[in-house]
N, C-alpha and C. Protein backbone atom coordinates (compact mmCIF):
# COMPACT_ATOMS: atom_id res chain seq x y z
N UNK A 1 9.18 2.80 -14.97
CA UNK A 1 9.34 1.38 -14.85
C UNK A 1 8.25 0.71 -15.67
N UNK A 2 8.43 -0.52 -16.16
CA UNK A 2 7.38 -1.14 -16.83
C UNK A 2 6.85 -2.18 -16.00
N UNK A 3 5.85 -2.38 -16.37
CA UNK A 3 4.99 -3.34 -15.47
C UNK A 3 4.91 -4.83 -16.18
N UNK A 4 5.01 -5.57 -14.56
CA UNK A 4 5.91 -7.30 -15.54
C UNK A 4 4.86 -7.50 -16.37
N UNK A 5 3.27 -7.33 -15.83
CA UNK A 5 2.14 -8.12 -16.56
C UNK A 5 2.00 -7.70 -17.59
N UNK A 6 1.96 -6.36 -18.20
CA UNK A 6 1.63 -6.07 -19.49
C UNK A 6 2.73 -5.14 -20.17
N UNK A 7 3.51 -4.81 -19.45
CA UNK A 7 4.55 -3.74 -20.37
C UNK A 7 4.29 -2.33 -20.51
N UNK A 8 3.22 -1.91 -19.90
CA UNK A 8 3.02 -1.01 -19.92
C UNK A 8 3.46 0.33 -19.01
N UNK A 9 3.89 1.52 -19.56
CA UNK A 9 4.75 1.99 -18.82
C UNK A 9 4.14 3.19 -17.10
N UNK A 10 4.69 2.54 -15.75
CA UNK A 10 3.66 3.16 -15.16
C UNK A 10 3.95 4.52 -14.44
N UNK A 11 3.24 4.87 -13.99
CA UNK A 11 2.70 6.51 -13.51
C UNK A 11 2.91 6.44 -11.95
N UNK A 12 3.64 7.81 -11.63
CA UNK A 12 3.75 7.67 -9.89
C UNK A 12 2.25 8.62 -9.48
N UNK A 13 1.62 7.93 -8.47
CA UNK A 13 0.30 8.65 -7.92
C UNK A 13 0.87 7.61 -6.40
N UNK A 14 -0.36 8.49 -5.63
CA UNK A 14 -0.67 8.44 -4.39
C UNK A 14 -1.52 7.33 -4.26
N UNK A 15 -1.72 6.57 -3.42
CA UNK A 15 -2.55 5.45 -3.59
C UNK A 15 -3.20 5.36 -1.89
N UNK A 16 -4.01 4.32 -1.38
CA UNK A 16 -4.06 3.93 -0.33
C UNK A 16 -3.80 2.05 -0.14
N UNK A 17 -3.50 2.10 0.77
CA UNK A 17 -2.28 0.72 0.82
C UNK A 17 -3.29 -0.20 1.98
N UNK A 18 -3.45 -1.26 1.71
CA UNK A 18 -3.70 -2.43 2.90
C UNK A 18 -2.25 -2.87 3.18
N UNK A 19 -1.79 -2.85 4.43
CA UNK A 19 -0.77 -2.84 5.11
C UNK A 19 -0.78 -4.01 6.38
N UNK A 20 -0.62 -5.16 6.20
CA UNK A 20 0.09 -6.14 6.69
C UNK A 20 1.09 -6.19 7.84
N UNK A 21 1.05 -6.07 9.29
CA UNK A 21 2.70 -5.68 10.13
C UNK A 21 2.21 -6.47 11.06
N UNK A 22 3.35 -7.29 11.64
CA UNK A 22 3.30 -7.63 13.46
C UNK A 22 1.71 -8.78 13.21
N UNK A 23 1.13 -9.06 12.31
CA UNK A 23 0.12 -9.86 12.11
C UNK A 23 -1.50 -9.15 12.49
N UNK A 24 -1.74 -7.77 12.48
CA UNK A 24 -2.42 -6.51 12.35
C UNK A 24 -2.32 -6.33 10.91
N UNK A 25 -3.74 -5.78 10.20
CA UNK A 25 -3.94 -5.21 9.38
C UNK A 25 -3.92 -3.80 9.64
N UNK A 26 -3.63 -2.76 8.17
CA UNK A 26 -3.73 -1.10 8.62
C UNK A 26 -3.95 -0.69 6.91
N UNK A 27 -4.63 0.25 6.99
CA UNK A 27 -4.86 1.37 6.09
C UNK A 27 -4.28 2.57 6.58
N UNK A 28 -3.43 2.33 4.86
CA UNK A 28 -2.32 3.68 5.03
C UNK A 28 -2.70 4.31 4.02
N UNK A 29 -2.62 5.45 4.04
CA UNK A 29 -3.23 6.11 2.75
C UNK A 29 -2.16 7.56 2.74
N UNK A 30 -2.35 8.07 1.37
CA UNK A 30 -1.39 8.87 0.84
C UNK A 30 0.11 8.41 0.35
N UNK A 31 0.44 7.26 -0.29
CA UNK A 31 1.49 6.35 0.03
C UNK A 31 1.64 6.15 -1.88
N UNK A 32 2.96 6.72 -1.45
CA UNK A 32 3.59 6.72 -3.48
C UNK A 32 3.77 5.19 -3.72
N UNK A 33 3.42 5.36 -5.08
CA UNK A 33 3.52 3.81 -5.99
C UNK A 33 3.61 4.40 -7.20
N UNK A 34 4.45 3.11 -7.74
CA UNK A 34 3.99 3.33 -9.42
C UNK A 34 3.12 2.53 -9.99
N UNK A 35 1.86 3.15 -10.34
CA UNK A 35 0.83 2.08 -10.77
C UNK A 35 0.38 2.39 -12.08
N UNK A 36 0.20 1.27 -12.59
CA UNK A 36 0.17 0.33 -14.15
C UNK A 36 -1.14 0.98 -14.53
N UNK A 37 -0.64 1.80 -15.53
CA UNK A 37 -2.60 2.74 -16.01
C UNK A 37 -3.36 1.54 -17.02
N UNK A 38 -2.61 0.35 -16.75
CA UNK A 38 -3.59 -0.73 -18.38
C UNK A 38 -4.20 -1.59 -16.92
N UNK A 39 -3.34 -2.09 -16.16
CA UNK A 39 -3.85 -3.03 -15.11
C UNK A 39 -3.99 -2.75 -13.91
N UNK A 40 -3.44 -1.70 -13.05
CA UNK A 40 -3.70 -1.26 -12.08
C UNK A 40 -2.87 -2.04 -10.91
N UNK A 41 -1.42 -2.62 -11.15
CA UNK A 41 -0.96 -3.25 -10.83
C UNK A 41 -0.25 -2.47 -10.05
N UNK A 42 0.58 -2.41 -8.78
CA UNK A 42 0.87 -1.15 -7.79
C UNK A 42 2.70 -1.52 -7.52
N UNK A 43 2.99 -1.16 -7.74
CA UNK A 43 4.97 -1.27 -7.02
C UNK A 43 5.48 -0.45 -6.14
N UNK A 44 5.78 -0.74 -5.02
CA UNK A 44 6.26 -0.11 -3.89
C UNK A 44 7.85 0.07 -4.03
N UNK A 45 8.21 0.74 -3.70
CA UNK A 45 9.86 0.63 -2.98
C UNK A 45 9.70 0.71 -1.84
N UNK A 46 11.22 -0.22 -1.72
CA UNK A 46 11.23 -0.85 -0.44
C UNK A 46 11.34 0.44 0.76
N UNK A 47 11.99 1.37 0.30
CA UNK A 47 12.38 2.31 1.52
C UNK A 47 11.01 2.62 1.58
N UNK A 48 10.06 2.95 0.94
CA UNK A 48 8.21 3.80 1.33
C UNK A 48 7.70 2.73 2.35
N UNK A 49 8.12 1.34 2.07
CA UNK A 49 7.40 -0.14 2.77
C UNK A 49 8.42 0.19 4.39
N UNK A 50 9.66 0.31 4.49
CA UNK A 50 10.54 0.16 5.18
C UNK A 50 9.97 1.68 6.35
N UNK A 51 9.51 2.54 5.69
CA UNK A 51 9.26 3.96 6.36
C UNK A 51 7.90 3.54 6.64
N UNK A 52 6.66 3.11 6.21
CA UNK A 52 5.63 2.53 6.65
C UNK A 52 5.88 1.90 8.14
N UNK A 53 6.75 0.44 8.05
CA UNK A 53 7.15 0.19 9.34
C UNK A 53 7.17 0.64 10.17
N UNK A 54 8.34 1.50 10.06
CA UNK A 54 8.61 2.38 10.99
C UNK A 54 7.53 2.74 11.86
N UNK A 55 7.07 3.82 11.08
CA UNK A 55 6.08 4.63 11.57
C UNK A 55 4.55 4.07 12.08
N UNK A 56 4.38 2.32 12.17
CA UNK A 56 3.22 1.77 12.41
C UNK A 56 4.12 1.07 13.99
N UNK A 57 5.32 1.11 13.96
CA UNK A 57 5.83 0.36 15.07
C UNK A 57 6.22 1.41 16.19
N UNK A 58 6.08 2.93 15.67
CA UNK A 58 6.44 3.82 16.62
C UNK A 58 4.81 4.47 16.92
N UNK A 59 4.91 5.38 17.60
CA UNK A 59 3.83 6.40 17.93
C UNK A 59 3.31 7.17 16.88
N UNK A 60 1.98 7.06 16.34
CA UNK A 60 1.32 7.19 15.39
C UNK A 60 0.05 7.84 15.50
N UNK A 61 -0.43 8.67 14.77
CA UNK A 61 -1.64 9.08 14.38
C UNK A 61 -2.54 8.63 14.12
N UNK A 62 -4.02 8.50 14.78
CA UNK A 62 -5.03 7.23 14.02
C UNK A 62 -6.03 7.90 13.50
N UNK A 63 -6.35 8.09 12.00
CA UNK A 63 -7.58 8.65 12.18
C UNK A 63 -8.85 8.13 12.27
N UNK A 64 -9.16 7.21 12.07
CA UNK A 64 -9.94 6.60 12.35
C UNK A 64 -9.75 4.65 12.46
N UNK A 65 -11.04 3.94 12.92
CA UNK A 65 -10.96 2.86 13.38
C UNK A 65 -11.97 2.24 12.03
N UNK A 66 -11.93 1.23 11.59
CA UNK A 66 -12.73 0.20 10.63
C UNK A 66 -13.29 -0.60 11.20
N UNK A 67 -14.40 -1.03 10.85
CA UNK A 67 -14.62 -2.40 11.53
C UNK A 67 -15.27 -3.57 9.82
N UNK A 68 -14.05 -4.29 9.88
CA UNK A 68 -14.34 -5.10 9.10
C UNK A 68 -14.53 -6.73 9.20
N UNK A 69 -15.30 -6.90 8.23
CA UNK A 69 -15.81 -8.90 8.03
C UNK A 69 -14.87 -9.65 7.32
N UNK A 70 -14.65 -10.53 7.81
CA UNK A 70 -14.03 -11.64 7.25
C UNK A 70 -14.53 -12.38 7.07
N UNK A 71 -14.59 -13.14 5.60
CA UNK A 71 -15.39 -14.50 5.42
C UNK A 71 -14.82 -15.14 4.41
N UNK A 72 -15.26 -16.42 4.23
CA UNK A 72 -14.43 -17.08 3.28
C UNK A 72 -15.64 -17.71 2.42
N UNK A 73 -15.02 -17.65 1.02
CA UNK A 73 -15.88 -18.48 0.01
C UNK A 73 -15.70 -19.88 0.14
């Protein structure tokens, strides 16, 4: 696939994902994309986003907990 911003053609790797659900943040990691080797720009399909769901709305594995800051400029 080419990437809208630069055209450049991108590469499937493993990535780790900030993940958005139910108004909870999550780090998902090990999670296919095709990402843009000029910009680093990331494309999901929908079924990997749709199977994410899933699996954050059912019984899940945690490996660990974050504790992060929020602040605003």
């Amino acid at each position: 696939m080419l990437c809208e911003f630069d055209n450049a053609t991108t590469v499937t790797k493993r990535v780790t994902k900030h993940h958005r659900l139910d108004g909870k943040w999550y780090v998902v990691e090990n999670v296919e994309a095709q990402v843009c080797p000029e910009c680093g720009e990331r494309y999901y399909q929908a079924k990997t986003l749709d199977a994410i769901d899933a699996m954050l709305r059912g019984e899940h594995t945690v490996k660990r907990h974050l504790d992060v800051e929020v602040v605003s400029l």
